[in-house]
PDB file of N, CA and C in Angstrom:
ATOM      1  N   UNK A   1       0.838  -1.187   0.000  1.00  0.00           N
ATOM      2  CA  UNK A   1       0.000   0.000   0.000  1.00  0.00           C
ATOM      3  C   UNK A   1       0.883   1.251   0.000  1.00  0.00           C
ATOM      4  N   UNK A   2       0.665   2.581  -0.658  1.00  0.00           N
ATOM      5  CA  UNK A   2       1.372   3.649  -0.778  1.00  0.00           C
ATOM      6  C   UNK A   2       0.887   4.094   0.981  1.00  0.00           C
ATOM      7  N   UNK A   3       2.588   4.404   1.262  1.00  0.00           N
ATOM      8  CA  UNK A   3       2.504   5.393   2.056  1.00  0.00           C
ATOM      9  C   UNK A   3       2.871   6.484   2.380  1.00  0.00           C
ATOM     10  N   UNK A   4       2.519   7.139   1.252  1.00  0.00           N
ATOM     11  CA  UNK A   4       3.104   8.848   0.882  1.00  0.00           C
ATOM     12  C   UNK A   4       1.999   9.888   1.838  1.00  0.00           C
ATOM     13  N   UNK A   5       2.561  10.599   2.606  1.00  0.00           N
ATOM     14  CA  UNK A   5       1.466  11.682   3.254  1.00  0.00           C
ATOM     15  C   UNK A   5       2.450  13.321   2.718  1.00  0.00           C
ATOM     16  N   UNK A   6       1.156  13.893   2.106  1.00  0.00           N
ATOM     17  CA  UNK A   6       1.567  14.947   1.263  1.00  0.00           C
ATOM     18  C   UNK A   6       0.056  16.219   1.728  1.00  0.00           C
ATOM     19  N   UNK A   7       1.090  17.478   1.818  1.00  0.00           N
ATOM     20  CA  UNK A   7       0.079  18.561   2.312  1.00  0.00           C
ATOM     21  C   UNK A   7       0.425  19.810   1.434  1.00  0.00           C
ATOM     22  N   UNK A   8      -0.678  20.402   2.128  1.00  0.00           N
ATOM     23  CA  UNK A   8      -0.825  21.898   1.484  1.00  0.00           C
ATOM     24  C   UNK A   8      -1.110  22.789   2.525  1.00  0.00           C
ATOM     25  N   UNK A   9       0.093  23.634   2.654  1.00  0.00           N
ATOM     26  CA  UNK A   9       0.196  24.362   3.754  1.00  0.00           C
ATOM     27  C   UNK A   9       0.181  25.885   3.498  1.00  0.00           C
ATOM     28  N   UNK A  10      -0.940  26.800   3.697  1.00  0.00           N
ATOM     29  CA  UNK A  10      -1.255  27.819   3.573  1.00  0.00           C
ATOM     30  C   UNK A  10      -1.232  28.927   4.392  1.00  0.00           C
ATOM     31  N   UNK A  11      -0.580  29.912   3.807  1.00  0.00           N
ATOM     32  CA  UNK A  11       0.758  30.879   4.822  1.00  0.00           C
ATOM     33  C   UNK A  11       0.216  32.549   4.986  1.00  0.00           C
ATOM     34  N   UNK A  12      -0.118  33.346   5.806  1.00  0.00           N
ATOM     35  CA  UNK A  12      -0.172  34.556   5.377  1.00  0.00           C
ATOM     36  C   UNK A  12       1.870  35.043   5.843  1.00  0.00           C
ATOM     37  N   UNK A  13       2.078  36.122   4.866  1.00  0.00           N
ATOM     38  CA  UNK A  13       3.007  36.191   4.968  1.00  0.00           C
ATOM     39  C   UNK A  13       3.124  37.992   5.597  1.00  0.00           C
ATOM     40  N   UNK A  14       3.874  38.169   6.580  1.00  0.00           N
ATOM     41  CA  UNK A  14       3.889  39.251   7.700  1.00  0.00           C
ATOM     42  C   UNK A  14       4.398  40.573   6.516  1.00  0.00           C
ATOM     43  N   UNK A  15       3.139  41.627   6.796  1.00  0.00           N
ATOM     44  CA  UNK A  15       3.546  42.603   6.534  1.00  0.00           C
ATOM     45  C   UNK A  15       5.384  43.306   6.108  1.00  0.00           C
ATOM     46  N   UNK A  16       6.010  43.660   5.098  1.00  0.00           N
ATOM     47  CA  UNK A  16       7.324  43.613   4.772  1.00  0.00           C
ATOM     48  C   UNK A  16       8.465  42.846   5.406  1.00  0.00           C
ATOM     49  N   UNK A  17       7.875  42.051   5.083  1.00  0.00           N
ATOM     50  CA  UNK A  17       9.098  40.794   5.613  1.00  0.00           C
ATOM     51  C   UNK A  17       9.284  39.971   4.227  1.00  0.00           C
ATOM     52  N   UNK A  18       9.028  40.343   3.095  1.00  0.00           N
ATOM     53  CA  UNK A  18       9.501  39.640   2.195  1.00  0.00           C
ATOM     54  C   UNK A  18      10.639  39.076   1.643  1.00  0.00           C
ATOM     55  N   UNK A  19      11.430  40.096   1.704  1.00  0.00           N
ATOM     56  CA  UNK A  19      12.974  40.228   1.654  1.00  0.00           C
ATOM     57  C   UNK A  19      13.368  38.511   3.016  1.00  0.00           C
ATOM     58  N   UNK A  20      13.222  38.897   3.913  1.00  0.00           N
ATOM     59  CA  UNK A  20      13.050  37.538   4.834  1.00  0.00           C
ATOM     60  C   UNK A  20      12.561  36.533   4.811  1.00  0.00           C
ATOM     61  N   UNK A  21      11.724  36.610   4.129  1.00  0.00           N
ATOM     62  CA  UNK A  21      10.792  35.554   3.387  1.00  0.00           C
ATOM     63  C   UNK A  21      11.784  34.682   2.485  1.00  0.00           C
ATOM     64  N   UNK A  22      11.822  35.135   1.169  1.00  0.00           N
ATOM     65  CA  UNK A  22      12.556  35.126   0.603  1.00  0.00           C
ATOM     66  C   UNK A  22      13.977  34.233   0.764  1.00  0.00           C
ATOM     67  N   UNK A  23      14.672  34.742   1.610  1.00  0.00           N
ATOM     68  CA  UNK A  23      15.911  34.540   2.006  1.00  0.00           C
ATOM     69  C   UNK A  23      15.482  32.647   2.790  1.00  0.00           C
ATOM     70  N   UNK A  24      14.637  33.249   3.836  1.00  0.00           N
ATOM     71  CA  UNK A  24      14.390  31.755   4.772  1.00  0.00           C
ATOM     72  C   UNK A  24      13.908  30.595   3.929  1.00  0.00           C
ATOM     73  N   UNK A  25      12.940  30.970   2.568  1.00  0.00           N
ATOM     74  CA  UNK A  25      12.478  29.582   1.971  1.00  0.00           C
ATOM     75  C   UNK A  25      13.747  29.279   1.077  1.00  0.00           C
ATOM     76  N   UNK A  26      14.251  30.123   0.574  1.00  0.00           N
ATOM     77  CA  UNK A  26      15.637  29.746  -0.243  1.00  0.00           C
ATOM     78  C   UNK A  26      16.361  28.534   0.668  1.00  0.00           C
ATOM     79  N   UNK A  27      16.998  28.896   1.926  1.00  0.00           N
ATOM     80  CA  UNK A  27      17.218  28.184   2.934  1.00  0.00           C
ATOM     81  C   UNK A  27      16.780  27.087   3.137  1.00  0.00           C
ATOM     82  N   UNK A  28      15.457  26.888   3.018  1.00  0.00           N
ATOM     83  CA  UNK A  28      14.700  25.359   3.591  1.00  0.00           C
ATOM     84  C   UNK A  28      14.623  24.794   2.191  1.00  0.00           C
ATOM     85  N   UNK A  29      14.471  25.237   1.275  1.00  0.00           N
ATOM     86  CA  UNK A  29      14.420  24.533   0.181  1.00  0.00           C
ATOM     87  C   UNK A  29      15.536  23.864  -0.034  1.00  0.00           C
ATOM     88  N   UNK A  30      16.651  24.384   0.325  1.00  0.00           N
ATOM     89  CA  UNK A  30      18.190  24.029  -0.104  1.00  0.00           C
ATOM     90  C   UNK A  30      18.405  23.220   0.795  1.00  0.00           C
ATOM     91  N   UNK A  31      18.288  23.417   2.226  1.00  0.00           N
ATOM     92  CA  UNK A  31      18.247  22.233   3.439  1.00  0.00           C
ATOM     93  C   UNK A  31      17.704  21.133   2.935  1.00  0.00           C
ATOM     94  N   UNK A  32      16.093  21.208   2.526  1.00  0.00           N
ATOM     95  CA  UNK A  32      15.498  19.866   2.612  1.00  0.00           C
ATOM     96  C   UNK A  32      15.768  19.428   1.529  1.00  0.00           C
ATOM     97  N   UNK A  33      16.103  19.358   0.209  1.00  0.00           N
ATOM     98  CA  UNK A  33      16.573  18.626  -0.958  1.00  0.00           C
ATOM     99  C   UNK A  33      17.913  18.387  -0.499  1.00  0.00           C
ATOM    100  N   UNK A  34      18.761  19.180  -0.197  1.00  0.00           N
ATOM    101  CA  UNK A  34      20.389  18.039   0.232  1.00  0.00           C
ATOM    102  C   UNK A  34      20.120  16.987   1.220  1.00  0.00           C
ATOM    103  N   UNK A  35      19.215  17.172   2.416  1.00  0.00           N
ATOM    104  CA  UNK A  35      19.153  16.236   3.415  1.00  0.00           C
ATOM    105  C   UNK A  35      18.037  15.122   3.282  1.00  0.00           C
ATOM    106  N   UNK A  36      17.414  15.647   2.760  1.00  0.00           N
ATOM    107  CA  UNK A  36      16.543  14.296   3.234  1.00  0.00           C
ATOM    108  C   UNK A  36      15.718  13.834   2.193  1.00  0.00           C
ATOM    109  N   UNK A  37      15.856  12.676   1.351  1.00  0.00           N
ATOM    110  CA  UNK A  37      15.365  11.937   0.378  1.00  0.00           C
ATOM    111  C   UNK A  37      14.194  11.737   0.366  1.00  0.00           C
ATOM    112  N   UNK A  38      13.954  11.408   1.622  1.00  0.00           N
ATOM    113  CA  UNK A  38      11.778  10.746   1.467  1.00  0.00           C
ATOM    114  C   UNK A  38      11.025  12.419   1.144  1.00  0.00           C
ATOM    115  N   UNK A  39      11.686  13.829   1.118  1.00  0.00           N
ATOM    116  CA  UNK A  39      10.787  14.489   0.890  1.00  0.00           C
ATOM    117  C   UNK A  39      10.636  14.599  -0.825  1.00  0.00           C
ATOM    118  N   UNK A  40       9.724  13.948  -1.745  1.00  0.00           N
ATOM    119  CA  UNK A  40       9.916  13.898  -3.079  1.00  0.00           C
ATOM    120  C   UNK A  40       9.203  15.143  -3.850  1.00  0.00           C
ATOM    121  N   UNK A  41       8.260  16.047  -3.153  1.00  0.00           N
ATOM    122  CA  UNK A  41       8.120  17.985  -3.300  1.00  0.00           C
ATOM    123  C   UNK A  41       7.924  18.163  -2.495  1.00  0.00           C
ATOM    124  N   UNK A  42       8.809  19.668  -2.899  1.00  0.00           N
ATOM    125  CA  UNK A  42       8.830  20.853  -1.944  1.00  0.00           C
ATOM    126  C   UNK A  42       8.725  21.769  -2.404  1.00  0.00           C
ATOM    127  N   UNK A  43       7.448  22.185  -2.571  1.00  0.00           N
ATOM    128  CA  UNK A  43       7.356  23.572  -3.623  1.00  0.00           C
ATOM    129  C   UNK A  43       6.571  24.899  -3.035  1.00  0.00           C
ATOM    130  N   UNK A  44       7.013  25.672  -3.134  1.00  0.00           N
ATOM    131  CA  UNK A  44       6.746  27.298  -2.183  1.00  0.00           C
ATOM    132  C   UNK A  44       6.168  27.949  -3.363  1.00  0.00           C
ATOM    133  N   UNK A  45       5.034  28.542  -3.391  1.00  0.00           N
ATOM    134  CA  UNK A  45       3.936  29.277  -4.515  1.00  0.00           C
ATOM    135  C   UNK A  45       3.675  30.609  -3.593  1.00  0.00           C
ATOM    136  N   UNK A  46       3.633  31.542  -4.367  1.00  0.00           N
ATOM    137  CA  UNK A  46       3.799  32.702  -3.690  1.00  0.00           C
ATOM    138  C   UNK A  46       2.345  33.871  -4.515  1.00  0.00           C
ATOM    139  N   UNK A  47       1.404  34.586  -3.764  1.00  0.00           N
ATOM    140  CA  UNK A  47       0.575  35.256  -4.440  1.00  0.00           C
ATOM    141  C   UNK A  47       1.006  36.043  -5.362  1.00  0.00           C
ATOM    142  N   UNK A  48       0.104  36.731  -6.697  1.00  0.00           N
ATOM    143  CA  UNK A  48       0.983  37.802  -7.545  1.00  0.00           C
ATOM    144  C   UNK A  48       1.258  39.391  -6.888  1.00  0.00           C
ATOM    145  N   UNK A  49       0.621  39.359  -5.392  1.00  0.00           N
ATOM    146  CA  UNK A  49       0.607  40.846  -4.329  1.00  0.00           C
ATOM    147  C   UNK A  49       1.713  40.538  -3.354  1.00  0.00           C
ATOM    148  N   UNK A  50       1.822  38.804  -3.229  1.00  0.00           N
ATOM    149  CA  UNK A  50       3.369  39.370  -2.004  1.00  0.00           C
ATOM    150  C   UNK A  50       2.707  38.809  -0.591  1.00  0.00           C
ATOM    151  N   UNK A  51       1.736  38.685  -0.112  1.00  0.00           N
ATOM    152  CA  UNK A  51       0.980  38.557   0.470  1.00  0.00           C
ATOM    153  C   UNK A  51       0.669  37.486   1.477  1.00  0.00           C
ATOM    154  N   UNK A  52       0.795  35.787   0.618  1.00  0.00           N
ATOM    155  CA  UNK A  52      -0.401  34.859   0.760  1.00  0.00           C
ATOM    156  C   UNK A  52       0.828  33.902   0.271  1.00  0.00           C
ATOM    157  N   UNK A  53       1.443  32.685   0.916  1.00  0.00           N
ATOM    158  CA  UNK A  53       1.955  31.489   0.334  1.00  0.00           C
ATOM    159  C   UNK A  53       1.813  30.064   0.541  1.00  0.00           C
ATOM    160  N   UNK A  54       1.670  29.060  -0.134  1.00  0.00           N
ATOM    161  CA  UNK A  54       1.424  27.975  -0.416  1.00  0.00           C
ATOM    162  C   UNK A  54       2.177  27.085  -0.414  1.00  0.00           C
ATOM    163  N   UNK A  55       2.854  26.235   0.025  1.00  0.00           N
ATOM    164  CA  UNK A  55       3.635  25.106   0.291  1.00  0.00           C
ATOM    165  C   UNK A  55       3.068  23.859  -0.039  1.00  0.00           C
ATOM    166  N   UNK A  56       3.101  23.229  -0.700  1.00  0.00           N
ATOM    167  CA  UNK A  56       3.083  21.781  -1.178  1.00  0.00           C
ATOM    168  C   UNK A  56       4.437  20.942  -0.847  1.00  0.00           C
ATOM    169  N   UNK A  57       4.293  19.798  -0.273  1.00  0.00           N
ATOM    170  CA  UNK A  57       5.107  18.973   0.284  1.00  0.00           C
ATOM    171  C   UNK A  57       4.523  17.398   0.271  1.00  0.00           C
ATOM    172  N   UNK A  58       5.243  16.860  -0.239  1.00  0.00           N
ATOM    173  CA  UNK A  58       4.826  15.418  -0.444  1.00  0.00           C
ATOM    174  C   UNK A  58       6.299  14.361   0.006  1.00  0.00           C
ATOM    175  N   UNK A  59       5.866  13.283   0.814  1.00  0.00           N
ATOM    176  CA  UNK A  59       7.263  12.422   1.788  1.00  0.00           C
ATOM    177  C   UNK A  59       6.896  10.877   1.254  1.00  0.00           C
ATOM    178  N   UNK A  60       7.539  10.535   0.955  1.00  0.00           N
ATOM    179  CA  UNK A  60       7.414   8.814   0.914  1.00  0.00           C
ATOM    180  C   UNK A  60       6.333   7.971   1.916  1.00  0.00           C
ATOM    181  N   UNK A  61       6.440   8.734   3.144  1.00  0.00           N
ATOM    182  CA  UNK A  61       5.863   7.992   4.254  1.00  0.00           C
ATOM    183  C   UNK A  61       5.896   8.955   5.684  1.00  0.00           C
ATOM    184  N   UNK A  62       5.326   8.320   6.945  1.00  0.00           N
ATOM    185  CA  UNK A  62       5.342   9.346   7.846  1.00  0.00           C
ATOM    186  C   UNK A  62       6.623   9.778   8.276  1.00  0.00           C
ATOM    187  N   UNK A  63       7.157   8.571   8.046  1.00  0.00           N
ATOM    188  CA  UNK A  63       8.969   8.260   8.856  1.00  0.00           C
ATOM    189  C   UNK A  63       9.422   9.553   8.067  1.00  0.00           C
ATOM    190  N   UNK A  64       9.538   9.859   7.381  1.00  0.00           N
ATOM    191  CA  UNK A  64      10.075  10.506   5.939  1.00  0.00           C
ATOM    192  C   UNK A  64       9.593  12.547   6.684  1.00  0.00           C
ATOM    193  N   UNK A  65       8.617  12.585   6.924  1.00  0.00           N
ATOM    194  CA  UNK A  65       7.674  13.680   7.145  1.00  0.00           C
ATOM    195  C   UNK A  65       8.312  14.080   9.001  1.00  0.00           C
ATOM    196  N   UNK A  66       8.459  13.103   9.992  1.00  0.00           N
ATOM    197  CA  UNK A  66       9.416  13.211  10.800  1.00  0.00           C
ATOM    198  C   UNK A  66      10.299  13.531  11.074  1.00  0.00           C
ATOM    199  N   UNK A  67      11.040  13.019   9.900  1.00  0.00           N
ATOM    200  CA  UNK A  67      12.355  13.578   9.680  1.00  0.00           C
ATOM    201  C   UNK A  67      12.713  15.074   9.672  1.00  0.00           C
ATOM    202  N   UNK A  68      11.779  15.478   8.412  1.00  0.00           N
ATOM    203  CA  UNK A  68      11.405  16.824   8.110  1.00  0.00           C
ATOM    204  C   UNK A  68      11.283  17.457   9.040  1.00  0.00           C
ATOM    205  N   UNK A  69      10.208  17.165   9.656  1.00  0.00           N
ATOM    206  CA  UNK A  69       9.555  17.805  11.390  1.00  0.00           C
ATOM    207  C   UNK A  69      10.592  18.266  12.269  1.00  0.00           C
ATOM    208  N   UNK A  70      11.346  17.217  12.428  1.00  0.00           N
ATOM    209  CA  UNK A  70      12.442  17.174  13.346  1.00  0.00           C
ATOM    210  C   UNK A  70      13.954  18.372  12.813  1.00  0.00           C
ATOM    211  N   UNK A  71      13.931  18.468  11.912  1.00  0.00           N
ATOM    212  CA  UNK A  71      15.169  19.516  11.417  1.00  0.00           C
ATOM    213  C   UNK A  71      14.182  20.823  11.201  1.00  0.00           C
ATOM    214  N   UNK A  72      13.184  20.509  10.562  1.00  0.00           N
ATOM    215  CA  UNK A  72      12.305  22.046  10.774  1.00  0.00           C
ATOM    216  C   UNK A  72      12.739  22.934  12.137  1.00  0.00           C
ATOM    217  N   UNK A  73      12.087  21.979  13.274  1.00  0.00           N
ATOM    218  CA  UNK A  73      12.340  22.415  14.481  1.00  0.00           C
ATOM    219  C   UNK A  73      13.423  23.192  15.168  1.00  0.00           C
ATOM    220  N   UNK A  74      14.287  22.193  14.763  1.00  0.00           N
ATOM    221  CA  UNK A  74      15.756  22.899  14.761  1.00  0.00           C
ATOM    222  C   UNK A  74      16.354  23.759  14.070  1.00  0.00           C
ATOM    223  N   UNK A  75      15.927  23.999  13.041  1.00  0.00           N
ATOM    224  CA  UNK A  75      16.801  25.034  12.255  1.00  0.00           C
ATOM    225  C   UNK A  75      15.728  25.844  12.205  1.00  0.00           C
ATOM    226  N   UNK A  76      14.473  25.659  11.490  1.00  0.00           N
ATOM    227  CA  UNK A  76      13.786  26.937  11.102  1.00  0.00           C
ATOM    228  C   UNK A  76      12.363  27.470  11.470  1.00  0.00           C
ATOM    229  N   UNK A  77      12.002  26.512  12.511  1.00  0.00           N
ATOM    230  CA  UNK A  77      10.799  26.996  13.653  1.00  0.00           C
ATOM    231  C   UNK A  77      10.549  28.135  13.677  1.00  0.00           C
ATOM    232  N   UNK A  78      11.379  29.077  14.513  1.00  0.00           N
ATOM    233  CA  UNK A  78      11.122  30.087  14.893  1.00  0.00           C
ATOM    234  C   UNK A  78      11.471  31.255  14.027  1.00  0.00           C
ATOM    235  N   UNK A  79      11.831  30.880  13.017  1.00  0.00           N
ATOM    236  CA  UNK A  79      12.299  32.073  12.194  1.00  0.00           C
ATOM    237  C   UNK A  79      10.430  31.961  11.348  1.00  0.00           C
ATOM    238  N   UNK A  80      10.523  30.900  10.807  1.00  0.00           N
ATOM    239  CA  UNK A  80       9.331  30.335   9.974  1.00  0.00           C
ATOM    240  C   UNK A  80       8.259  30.935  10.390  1.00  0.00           C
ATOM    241  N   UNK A  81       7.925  31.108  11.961  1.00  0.00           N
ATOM    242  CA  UNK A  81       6.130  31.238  12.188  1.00  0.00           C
ATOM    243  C   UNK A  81       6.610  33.035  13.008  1.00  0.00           C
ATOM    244  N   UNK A  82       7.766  33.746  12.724  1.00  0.00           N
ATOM    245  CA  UNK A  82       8.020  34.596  12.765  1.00  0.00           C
ATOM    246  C   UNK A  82       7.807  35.844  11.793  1.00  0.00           C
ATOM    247  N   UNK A  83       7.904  34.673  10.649  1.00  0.00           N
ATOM    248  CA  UNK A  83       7.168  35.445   9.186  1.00  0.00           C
ATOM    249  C   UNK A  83       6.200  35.138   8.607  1.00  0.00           C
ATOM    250  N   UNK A  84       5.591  33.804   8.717  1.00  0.00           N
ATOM    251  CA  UNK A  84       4.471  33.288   7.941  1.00  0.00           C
ATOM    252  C   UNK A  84       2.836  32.941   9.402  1.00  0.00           C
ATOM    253  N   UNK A  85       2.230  32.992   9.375  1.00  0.00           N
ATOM    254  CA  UNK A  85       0.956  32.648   9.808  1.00  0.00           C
ATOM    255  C   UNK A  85       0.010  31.616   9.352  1.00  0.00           C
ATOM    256  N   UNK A  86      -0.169  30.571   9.563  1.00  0.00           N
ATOM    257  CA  UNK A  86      -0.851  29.388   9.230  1.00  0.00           C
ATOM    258  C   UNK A  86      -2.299  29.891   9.559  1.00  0.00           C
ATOM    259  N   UNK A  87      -3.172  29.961   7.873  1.00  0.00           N
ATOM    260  CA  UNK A  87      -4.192  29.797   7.892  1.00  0.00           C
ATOM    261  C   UNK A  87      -4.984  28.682   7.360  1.00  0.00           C
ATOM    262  N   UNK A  88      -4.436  27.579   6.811  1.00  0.00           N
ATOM    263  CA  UNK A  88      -4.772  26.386   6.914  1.00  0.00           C
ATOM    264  C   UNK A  88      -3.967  25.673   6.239  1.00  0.00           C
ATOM    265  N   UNK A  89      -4.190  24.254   6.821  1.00  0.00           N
ATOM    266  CA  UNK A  89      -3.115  23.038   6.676  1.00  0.00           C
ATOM    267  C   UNK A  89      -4.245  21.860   6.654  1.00  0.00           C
ATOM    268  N   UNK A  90      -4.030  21.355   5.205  1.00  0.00           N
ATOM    269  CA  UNK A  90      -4.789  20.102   4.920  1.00  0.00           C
ATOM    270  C   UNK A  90      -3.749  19.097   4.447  1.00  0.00           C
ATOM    271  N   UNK A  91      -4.081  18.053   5.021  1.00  0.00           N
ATOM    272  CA  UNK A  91      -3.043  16.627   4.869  1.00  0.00           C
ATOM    273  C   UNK A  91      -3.506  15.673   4.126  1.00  0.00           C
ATOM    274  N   UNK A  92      -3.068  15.205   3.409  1.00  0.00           N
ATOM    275  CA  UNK A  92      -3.451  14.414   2.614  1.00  0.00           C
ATOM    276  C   UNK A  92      -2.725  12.623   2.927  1.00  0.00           C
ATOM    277  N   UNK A  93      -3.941  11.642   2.268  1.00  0.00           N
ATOM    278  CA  UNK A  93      -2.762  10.010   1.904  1.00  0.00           C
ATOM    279  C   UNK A  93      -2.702   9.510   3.471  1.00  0.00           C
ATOM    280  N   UNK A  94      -1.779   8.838   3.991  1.00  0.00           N
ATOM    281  CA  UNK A  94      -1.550   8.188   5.487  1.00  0.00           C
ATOM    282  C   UNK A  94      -0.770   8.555   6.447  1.00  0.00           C
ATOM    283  N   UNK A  95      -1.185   9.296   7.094  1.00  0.00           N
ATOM    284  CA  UNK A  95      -0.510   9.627   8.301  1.00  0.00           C
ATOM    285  C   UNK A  95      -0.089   8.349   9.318  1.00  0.00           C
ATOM    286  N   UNK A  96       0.901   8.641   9.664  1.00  0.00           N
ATOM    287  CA  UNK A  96       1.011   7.498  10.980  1.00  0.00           C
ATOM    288  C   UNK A  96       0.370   8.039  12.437  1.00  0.00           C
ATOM    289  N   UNK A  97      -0.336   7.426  13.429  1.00  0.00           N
ATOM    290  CA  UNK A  97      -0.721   8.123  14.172  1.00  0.00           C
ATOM    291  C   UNK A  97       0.554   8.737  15.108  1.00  0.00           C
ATOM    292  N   UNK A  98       2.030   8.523  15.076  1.00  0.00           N
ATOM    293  CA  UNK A  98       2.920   8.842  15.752  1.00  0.00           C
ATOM    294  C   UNK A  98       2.877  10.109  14.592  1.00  0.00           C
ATOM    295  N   UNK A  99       2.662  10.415  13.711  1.00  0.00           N
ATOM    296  CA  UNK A  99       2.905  11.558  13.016  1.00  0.00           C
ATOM    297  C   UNK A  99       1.286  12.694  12.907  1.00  0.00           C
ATOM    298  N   UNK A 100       0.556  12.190  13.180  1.00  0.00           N
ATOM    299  CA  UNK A 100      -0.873  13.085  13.684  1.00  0.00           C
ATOM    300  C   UNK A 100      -0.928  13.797  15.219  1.00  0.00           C
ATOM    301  N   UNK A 101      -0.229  12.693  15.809  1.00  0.00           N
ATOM    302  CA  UNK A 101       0.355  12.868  17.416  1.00  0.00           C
ATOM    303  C   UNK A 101       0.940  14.438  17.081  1.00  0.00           C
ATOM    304  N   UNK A 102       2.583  14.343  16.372  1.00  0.00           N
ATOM    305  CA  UNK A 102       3.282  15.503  16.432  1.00  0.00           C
ATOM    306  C   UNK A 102       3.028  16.854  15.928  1.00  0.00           C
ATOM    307  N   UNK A 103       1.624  16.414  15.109  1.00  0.00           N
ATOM    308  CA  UNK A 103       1.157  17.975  14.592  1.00  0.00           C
ATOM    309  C   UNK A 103      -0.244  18.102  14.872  1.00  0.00           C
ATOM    310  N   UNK A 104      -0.431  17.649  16.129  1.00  0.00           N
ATOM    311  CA  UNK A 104      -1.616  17.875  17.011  1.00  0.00           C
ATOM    312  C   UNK A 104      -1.971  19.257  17.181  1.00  0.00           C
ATOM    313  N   UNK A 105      -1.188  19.898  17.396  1.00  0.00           N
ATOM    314  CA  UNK A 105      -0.743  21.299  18.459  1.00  0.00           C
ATOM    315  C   UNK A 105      -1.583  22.367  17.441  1.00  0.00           C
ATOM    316  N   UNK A 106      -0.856  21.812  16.153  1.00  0.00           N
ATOM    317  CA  UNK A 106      -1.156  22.569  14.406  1.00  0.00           C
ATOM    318  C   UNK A 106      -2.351  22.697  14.237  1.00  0.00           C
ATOM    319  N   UNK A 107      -3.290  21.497  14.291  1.00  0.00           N
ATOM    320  CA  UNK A 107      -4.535  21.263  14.043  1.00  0.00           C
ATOM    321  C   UNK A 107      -4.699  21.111  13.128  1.00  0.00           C
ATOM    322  N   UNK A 108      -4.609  20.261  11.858  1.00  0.00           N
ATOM    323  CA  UNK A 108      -4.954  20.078  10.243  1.00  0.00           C
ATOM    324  C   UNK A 108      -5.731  19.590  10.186  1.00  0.00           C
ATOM    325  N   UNK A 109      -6.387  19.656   8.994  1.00  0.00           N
ATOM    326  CA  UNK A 109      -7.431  19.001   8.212  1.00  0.00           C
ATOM    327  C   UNK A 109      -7.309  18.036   8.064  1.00  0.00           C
ATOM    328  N   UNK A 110      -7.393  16.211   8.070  1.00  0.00           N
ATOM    329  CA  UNK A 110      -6.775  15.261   7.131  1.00  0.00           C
ATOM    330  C   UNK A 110      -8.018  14.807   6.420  1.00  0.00           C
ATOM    331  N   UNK A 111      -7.601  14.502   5.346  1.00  0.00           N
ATOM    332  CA  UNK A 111      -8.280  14.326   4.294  1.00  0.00           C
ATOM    333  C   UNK A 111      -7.805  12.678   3.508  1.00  0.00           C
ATOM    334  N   UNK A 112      -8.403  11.621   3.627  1.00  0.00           N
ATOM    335  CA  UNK A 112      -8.399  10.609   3.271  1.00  0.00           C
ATOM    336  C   UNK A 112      -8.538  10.011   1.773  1.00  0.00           C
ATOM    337  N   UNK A 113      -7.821   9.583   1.136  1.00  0.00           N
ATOM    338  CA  UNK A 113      -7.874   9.557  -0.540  1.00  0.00           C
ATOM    339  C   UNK A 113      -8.739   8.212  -0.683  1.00  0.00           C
ATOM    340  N   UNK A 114     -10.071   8.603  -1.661  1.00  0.00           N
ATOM    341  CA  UNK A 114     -11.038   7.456  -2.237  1.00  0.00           C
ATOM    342  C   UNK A 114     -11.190   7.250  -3.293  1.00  0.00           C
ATOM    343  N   UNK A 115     -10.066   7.974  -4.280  1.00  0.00           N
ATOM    344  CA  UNK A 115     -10.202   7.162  -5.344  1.00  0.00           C
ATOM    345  C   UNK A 115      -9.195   8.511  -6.210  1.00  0.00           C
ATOM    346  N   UNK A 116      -8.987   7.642  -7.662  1.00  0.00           N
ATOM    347  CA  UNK A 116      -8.186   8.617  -8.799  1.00  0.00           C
ATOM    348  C   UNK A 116      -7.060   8.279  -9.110  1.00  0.00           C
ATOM    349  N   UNK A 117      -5.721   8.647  -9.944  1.00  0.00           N
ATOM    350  CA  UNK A 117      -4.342   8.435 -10.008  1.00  0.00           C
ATOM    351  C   UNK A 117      -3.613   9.665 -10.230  1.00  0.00           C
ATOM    352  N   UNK A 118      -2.794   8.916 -10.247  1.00  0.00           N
ATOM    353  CA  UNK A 118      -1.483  10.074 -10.920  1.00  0.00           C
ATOM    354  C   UNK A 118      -0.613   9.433 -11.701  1.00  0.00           C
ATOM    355  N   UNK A 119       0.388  10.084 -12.480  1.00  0.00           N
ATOM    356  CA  UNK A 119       1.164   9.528 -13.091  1.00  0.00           C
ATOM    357  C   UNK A 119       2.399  10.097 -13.166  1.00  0.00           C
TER     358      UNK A 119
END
């Protein structure tokens, strides 16, 4: 059975902090593609005002999404929710409950897949 858990994480982004913005996703983007393999996208979408951003992230599995979690924490936690504001987070595919556990706090949506493909 696939066990890919993949989200969409929706950001307001702090009044002129773009320039910071900017700089910090450059950063995590470059972190999480050298380090860690199970994340297979990581893609940062940004409004055409500057405003409003979108994160798509998709992991092999929960183990994979942990990983992530766990160096987030450490390196870019507090810079991250220093500039961005979570106005919603929907999860997609199988969570492990040790990985619903760790983003309890977050509160997401999960959303269970019943049917379709990809290719």
């Amino acid at each position: 059975m696939n066990q890919e858990v993949y989200w969409l994480l929706e950001l307001a982004i702090q009044p002129g902090q773009r320039e910071a913005f900017d700089h910090l996703m450059t950063e995590m983007v470059e972190a999480t593609g050298a380090n860690e393999p199970g994340a297979l996208n990581y893609e940062w979408n940004v409004s055409s005002d500057g405003t409003t951003c979108h994160i798509y992230e998709r992991y092999r599995d929960s183990a994979a999404v942990l990983t992530h979690l766990g160096n987030f924490e450490t390196r870019f936690a507090e810079r991250f929710f220093a500039l961005l504001t979570p106005t919603r987070f929907s999860i997609y595919g199988h969570p492990s409950a040790e990985l619903q556990a760790a983003l309890a706090d977050i509160k997401p949506s999960y959303l269970s897949p019943v049917g379709g493909f990809r290719r």
